[in-house]
Protein backbone atom coordinates (compact mmCIF):
# COMPACT_ATOMS: atom_id res chain seq x y z
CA UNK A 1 -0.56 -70.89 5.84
CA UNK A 2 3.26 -71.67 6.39
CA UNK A 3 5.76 -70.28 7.73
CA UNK A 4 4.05 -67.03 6.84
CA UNK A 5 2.84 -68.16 2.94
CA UNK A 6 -0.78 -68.99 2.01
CA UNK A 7 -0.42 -72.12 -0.15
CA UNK A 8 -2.82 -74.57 -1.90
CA UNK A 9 -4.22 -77.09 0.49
CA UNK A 10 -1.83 -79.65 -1.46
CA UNK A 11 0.88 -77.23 -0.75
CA UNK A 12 1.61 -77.11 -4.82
CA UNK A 13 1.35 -73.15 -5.29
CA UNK A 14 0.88 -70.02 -3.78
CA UNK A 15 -2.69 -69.01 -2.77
CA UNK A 16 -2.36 -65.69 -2.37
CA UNK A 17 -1.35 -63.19 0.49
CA UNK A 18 -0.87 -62.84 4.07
CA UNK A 19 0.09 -59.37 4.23
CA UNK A 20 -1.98 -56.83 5.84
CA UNK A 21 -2.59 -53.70 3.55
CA UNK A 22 -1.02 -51.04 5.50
CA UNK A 23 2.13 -53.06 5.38
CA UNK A 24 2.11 -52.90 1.49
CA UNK A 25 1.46 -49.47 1.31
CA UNK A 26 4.36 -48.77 3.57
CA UNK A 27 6.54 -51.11 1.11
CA UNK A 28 5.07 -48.94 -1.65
CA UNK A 29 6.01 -45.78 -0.12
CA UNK A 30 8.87 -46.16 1.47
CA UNK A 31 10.89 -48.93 -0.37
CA UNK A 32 9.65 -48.40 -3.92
CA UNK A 33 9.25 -44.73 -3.91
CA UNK A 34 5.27 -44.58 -4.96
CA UNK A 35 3.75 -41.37 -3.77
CA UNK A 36 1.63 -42.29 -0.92
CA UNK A 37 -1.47 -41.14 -2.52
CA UNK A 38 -0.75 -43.43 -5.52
CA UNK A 39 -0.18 -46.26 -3.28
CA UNK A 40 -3.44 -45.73 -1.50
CA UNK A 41 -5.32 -45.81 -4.52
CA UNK A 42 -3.51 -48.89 -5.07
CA UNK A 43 -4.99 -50.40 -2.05
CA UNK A 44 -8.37 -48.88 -2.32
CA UNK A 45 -10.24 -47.18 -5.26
CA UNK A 46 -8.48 -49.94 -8.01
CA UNK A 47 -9.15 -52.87 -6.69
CA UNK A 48 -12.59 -51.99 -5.84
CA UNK A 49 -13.70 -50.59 -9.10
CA UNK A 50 -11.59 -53.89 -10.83
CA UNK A 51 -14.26 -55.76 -9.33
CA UNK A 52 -17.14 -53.39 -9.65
CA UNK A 53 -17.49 -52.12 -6.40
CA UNK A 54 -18.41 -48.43 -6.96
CA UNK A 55 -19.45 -47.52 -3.60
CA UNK A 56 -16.16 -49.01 -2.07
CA UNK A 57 -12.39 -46.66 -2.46
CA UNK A 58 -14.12 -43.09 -2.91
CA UNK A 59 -13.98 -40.56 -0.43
CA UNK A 60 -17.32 -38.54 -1.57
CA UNK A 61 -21.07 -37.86 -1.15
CA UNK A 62 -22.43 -41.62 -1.80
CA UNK A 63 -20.16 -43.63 -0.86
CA UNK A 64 -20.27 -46.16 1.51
CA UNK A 65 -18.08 -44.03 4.42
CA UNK A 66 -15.62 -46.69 4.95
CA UNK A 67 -11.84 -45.48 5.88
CA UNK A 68 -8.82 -45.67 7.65
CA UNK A 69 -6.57 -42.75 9.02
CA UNK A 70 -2.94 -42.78 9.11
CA UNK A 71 -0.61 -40.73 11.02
CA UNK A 72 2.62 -39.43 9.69
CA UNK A 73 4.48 -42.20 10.14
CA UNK A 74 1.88 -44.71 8.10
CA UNK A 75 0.22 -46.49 11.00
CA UNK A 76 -3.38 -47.24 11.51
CA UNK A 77 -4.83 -44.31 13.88
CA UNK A 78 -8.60 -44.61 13.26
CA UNK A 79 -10.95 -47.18 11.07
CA UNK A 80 -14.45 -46.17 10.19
CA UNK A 81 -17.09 -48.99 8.24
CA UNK A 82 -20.04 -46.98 7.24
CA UNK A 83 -19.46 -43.93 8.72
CA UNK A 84 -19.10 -45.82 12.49
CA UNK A 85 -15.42 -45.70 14.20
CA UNK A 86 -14.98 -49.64 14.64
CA UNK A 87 -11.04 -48.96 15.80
CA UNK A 88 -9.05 -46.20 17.45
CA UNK A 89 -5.08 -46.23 19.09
């Protein structure tokens, strides 16, 4: 990391992200005019069935009960990982 900006150890190219997910979404929604449930798909259900992860993005009977609630004004309220509230404002 640099100045915000994950990098290659040799510094040569970017390595990927630093953002936190909530923050993109927000971008999504609020600067690029995605609907928010679009954008939460975004962040959920496809990347986790791109990498075959069936249980993970669903909000139904068999999966694995991990979520996040948002208030209103997209911030983080509540997180549950299988089914057990790990955070709460």
């Amino acid at each position: 990391m640099e100045d915000g900006v994950c990098l290659l150890a040799d510094g040569s190219a970017l390595a990927g992200s630093a953002s936190r997910m909530i923050d993109l979404v927000r971008t999504l929604v609020r600067d690029v005019d995605v609907a928010l449930h679009e954008a939460i798909a975004m962040a959920t259900k496809n990347p986790a069935h791109e990498i075959g992860l069936e249980r993970k993005g669903r909000l139904e009977a068999g999966a694995d009960a991990d979520l996040v609630v948002i208030s209103p004004e997209l911030e983080i309220v509540r997180t549950f990982v299988a089914g057990e509230e790990i955070f709460s404002r």
